[in-house]
Protein backbone atom coordinates (compact mmCIF):
# COMPACT_ATOMS: atom_id res chain seq x y z
CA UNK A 1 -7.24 -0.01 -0.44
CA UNK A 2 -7.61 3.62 -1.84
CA UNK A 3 -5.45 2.73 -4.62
CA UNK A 4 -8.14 0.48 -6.06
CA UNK A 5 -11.20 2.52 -5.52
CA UNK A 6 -11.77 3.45 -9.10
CA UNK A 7 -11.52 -0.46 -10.48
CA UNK A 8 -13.67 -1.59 -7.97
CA UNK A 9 -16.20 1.28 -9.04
CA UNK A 10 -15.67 0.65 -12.76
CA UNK A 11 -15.82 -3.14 -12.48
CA UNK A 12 -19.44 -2.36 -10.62
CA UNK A 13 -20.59 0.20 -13.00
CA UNK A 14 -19.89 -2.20 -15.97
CA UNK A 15 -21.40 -5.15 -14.36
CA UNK A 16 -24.52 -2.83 -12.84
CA UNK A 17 -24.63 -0.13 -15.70
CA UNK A 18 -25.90 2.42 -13.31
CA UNK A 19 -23.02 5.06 -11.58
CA UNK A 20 -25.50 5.59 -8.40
CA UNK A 21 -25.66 1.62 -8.07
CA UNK A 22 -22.15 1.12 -8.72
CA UNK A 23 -20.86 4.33 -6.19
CA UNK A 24 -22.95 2.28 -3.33
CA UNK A 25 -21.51 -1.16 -4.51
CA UNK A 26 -17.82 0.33 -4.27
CA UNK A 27 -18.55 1.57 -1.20
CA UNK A 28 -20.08 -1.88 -0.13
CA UNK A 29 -17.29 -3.69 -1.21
CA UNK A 30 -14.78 -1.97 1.22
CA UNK A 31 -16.40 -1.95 3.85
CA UNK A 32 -16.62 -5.93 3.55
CA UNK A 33 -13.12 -5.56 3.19
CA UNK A 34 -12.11 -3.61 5.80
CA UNK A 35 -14.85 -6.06 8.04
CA UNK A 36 -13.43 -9.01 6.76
CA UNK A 37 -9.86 -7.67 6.74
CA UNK A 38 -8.22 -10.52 8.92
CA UNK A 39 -9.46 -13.06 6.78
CA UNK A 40 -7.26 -12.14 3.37
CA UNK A 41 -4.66 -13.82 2.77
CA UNK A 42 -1.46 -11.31 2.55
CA UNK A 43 0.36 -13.72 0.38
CA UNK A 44 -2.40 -12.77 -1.98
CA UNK A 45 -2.84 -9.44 -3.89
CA UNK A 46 -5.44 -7.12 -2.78
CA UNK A 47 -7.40 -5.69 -6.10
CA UNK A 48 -8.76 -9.43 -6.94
CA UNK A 49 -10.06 -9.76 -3.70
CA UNK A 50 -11.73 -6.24 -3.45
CA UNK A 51 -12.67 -7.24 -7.19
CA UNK A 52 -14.07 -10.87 -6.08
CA UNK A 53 -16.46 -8.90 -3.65
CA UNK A 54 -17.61 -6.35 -5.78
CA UNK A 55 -18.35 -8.87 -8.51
CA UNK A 56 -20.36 -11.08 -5.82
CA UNK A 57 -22.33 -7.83 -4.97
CA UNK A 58 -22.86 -6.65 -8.13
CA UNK A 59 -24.68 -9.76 -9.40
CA UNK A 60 -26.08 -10.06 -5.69
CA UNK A 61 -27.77 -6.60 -6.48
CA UNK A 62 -28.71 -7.74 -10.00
CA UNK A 63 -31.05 -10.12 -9.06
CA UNK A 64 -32.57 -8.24 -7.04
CA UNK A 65 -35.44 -7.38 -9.69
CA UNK A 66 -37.00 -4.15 -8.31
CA UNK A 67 -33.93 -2.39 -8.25
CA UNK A 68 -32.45 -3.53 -11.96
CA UNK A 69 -35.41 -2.56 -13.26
CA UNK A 70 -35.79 0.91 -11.22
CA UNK A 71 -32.42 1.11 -13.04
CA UNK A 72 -33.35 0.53 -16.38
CA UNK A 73 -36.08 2.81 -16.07
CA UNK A 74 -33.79 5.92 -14.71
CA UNK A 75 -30.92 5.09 -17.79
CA UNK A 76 -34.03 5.32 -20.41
CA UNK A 77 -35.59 8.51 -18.87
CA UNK A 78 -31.57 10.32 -18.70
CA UNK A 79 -30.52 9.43 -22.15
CA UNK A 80 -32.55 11.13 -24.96
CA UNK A 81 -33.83 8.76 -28.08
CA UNK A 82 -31.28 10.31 -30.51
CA UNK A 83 -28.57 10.40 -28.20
CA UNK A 84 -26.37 8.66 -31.07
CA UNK A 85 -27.06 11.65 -33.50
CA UNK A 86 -25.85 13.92 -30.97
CA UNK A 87 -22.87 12.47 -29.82
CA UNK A 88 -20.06 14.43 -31.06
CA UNK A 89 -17.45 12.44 -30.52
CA UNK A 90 -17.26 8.91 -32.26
CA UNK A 91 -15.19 7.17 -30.11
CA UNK A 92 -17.52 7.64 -27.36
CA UNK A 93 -20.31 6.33 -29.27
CA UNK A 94 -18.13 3.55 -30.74
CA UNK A 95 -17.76 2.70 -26.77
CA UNK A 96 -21.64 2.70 -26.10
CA UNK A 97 -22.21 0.57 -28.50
CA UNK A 98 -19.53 -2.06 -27.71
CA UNK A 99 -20.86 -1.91 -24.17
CA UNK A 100 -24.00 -2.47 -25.05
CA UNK A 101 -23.16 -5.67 -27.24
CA UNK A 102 -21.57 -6.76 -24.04
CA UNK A 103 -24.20 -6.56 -22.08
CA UNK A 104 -25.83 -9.28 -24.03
CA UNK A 105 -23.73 -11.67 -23.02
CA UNK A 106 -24.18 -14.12 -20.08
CA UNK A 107 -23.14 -12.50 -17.16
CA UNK A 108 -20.02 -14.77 -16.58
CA UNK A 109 -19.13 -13.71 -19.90
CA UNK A 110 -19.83 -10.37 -19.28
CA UNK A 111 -17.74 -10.66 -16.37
CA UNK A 112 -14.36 -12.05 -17.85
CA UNK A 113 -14.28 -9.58 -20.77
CA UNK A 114 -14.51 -6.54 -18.52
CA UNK A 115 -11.83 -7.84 -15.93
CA UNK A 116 -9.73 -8.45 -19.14
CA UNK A 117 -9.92 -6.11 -21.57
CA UNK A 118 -12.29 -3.17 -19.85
CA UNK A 119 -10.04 -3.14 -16.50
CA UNK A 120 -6.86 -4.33 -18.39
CA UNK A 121 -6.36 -7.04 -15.30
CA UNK A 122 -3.55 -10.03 -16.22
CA UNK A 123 -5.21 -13.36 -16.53
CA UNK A 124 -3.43 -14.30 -13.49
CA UNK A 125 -5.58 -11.40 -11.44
CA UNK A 126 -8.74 -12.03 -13.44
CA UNK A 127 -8.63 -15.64 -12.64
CA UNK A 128 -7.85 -15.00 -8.98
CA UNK A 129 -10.96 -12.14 -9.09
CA UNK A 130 -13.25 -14.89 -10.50
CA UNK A 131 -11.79 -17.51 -8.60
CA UNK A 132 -10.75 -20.10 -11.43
CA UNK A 133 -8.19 -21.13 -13.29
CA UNK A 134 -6.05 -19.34 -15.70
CA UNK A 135 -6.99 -22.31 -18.50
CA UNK A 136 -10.53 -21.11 -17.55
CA UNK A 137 -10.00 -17.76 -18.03
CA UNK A 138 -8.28 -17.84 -21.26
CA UNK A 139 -11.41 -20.56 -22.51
CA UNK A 140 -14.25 -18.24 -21.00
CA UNK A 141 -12.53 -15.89 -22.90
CA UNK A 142 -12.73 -17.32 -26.40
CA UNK A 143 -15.83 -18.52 -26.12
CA UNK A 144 -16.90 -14.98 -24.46
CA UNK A 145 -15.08 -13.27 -27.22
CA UNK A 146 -16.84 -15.57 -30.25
CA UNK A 147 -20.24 -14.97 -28.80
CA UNK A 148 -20.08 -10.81 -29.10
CA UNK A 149 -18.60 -11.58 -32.52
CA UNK A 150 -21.55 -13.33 -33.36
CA UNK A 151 -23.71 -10.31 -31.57
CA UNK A 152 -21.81 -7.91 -33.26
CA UNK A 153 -21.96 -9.42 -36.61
CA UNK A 154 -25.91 -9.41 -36.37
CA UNK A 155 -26.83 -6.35 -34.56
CA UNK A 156 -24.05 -3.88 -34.50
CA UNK A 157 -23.28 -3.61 -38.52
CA UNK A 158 -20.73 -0.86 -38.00
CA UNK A 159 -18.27 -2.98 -36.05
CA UNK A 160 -19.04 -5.88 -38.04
CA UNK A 161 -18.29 -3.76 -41.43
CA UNK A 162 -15.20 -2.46 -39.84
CA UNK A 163 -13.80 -5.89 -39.04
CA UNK A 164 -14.66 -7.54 -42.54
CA UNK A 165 -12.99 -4.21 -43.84
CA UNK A 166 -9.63 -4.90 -42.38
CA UNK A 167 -9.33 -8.61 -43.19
CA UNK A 168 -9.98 -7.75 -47.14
């Protein structure tokens, strides 16, 4: 189970956008696992599972309103109001600001497009993690993927410039 300890904590700090959050939601998620142990399947692969949980936790957490917010409220007071101007390297701030278009979506969208492209999972895995099928993964996808185009083509200029710049 070790193994997958960092994707489990990624996939929660993506979904949760809070390491302190995410730390206690990885550490949730195994011990469901290890509680809950005799009821996987060993036919099955393990990270999906331990990926399934997290997710459920994650957006369990979420709604819980106090603590999102409490969230929210600690990520505005860390990160200082020209933290773009200061960020010397602009692939990391290329990153923030993808994220943050993310994070617009829907949460199921939200969801799909991490387990795909931010965790690199197969669609076999990210369909097993989200419990559908791999049709439904690749559609959630598209859609997923034409929705931040749209966000990115209205509020993210940069990436939208970019993209218009390499079909020309």
């Amino acid at each position: 189970m070790l193994a997958h300890q960092q994707a489990v904590f990624r996939f929660a700090y993506l979904l949760l956008g809070d390491a302190d959050d995410a730390e206690d939601i990885a550490q949730e998620t195994f011990l469901r696992a290890w509680n809950h142990l005799r009821r996987f399947d060993e036919t099955r692969s393990l990270r999906p599972w331990l990926l399934s949980i997290a997710s459920n936790l994650s957006s369990n957490r979420r709604r819980s309103a106090g603590r999102y917010l409490a969230a929210l409220t600690r990520a505005f007071r860390e990160q200082p109001k020209d933290r773009l101007i200061e960020e010397t390297h602009s692939q990391s701030a290329e990153a923030d600001q993808l994220w943050k278009a993310v994070q617009r979506l829907a949460l199921p969208d939200q969801q799909v497009i991490y387990l795909r492209y931010f965790l690199d999972l197969p669609v076999a895995e990210t369909a097993e993690t989200l419990q559908i099928a791999e049709g439904t993964v690749k559609s959630r996808l598209n859609r997923a993927l034409e929705k931040l185009r749209k966000i990115i083509d209205r509020d993210f200029p940069v990436f939208a410039d970019r993209r218009e710049g390499r079909e020309a």
